[in-house]
C-alpha atoms as a PDB file:
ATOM      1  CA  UNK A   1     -10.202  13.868   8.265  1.00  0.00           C
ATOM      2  CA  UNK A   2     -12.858  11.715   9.929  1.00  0.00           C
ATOM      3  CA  UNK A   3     -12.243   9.296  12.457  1.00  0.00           C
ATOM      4  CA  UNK A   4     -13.015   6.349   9.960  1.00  0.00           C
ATOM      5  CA  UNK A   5     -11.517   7.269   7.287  1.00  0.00           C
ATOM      6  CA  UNK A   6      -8.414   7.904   9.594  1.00  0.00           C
ATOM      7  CA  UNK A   7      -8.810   4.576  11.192  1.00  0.00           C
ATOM      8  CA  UNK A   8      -8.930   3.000   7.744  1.00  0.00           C
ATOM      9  CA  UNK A   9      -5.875   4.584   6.977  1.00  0.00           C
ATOM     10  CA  UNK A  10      -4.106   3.488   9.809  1.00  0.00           C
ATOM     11  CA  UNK A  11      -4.949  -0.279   9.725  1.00  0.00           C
ATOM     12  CA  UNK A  12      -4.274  -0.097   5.980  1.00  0.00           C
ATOM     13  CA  UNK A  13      -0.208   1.532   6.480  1.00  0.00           C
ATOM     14  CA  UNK A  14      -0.193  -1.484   9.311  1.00  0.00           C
ATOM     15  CA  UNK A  15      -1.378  -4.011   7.159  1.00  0.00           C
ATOM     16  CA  UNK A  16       0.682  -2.249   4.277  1.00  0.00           C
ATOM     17  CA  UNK A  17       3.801  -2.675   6.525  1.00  0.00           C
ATOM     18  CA  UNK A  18       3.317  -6.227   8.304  1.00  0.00           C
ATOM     19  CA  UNK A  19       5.205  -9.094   6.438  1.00  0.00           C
ATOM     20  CA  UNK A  20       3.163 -12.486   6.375  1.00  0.00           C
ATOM     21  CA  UNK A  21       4.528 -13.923   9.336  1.00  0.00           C
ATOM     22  CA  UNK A  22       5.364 -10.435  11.663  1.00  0.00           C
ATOM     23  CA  UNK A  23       3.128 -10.151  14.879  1.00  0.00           C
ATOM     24  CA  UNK A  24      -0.080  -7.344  14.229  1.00  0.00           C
ATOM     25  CA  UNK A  25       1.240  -3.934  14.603  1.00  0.00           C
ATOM     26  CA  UNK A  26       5.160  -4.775  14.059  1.00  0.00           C
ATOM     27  CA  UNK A  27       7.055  -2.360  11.916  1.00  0.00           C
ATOM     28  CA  UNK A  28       8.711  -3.306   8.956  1.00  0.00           C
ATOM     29  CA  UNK A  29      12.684  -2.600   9.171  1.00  0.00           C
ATOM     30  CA  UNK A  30      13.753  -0.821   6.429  1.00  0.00           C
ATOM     31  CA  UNK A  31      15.374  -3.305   4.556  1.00  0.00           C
ATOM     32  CA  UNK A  32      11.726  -5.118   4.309  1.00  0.00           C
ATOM     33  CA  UNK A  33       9.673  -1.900   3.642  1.00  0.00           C
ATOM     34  CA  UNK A  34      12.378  -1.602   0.466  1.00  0.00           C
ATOM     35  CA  UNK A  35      11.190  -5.264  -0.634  1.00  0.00           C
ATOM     36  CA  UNK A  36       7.594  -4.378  -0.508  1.00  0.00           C
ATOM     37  CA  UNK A  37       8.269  -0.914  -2.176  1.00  0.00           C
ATOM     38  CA  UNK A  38      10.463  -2.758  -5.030  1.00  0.00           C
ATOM     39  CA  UNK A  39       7.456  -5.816  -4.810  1.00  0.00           C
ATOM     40  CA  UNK A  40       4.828  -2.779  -5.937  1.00  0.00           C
ATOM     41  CA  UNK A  41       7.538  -0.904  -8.554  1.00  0.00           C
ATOM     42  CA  UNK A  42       6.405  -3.347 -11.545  1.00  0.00           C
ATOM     43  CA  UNK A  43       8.003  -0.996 -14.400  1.00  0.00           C
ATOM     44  CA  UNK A  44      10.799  -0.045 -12.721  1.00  0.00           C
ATOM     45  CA  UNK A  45      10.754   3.665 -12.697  1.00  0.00           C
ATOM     46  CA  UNK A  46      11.303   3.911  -8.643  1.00  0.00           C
ATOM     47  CA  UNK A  47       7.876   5.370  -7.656  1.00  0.00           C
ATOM     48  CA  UNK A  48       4.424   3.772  -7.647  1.00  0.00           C
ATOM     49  CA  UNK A  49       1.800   5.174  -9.582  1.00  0.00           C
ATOM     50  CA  UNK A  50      -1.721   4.106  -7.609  1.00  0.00           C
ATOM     51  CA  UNK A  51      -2.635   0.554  -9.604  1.00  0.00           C
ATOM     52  CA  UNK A  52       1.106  -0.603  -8.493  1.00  0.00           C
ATOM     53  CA  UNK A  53       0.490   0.911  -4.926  1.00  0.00           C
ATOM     54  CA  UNK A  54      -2.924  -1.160  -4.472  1.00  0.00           C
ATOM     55  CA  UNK A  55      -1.359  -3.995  -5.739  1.00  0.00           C
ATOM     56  CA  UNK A  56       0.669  -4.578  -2.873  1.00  0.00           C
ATOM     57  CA  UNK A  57      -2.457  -3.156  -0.923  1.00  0.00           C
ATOM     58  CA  UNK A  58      -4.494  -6.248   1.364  1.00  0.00           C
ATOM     59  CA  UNK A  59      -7.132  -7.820  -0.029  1.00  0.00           C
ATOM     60  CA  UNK A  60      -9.604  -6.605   3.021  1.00  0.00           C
ATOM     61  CA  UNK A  61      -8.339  -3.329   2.479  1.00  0.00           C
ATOM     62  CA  UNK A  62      -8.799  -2.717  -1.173  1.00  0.00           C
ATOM     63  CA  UNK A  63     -12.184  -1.455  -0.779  1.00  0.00           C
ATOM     64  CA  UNK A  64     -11.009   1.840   1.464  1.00  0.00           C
ATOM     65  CA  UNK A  65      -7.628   1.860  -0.925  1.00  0.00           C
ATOM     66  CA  UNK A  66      -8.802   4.372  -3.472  1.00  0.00           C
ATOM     67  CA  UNK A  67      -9.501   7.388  -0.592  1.00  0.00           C
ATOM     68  CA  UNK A  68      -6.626   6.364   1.085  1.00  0.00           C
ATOM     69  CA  UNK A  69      -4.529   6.719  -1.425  1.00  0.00           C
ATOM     70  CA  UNK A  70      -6.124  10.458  -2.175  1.00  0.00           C
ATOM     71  CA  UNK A  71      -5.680  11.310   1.518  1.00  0.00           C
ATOM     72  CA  UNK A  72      -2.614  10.145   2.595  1.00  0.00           C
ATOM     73  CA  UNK A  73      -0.603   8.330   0.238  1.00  0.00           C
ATOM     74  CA  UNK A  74      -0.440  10.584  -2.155  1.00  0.00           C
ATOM     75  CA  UNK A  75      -0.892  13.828  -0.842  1.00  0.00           C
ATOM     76  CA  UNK A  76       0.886  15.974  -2.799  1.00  0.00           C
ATOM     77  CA  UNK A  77      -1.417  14.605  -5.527  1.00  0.00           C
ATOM     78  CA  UNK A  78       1.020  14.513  -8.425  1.00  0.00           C
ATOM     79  CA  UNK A  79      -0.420  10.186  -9.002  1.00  0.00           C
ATOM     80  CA  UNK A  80       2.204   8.854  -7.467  1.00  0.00           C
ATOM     81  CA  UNK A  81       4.415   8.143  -4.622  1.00  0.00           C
ATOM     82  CA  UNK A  82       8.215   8.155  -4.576  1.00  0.00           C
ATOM     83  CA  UNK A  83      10.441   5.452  -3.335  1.00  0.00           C
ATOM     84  CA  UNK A  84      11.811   8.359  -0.688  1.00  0.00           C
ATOM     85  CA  UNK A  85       8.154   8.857   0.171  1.00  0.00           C
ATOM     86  CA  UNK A  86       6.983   5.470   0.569  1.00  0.00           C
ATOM     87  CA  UNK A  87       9.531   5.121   3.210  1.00  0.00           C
ATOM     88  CA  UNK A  88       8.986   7.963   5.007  1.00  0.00           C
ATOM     89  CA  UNK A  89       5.345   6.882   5.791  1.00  0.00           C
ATOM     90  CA  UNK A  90       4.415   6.043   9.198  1.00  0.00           C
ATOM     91  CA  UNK A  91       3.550   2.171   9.080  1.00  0.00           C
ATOM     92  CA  UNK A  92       2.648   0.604  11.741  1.00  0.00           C
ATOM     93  CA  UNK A  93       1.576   1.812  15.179  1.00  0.00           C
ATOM     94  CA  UNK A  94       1.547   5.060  16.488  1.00  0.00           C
ATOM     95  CA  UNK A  95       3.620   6.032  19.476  1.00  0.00           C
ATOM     96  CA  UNK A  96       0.713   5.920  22.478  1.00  0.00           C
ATOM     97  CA  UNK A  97      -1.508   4.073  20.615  1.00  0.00           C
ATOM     98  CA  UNK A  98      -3.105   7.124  18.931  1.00  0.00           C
END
């Protein structure tokens, strides 16, 4: 992956993950990453499909949102992401910084 493209990603899971009010760079706890998963989940099936997933996307990140979500959202590339899966992503920031 390219450094911008994994740069992108990375500011988008941290802007993904930070509630309105958090400090930059503060992880959700799970109980809030849950809110923003069920926020996204408009039909109710317990996965997002990719509109429902940039939905809940930033607005200064929509423009990166559609490789994103091919490269790391959903990369098993079956169109959408499971409610197991969304929390399992890494949002926020790295351990070191990297």
């Amino acid at each position: 992956m390219n450094l911008k493209l994994f740069l992108a990603a990375s500011a988008l899971a941290t802007l993904v993950a930070a509630p309105a009010l958090a400090q930059p760079g503060t992880p959700l706890t799970p109980e809030q990453r849950e809110a923003r998963f069920k926020e996204g989940d408009k039909n109710g099936d317990n996965k997002l499909d990719k509109a429902e997933w940039i939905a809940i996307v930033p607005d200064a990140m929509k423009a990166q949102a559609d490789q994103i979500w091919s490269s790391r959202i959903d990369a098993d590339g079956d169109g959408f992401i499971t409610k197991d899966q969304f929390m399992a992503l890494r949002m926020g920031p790295r351990p070191g910084g990297n």
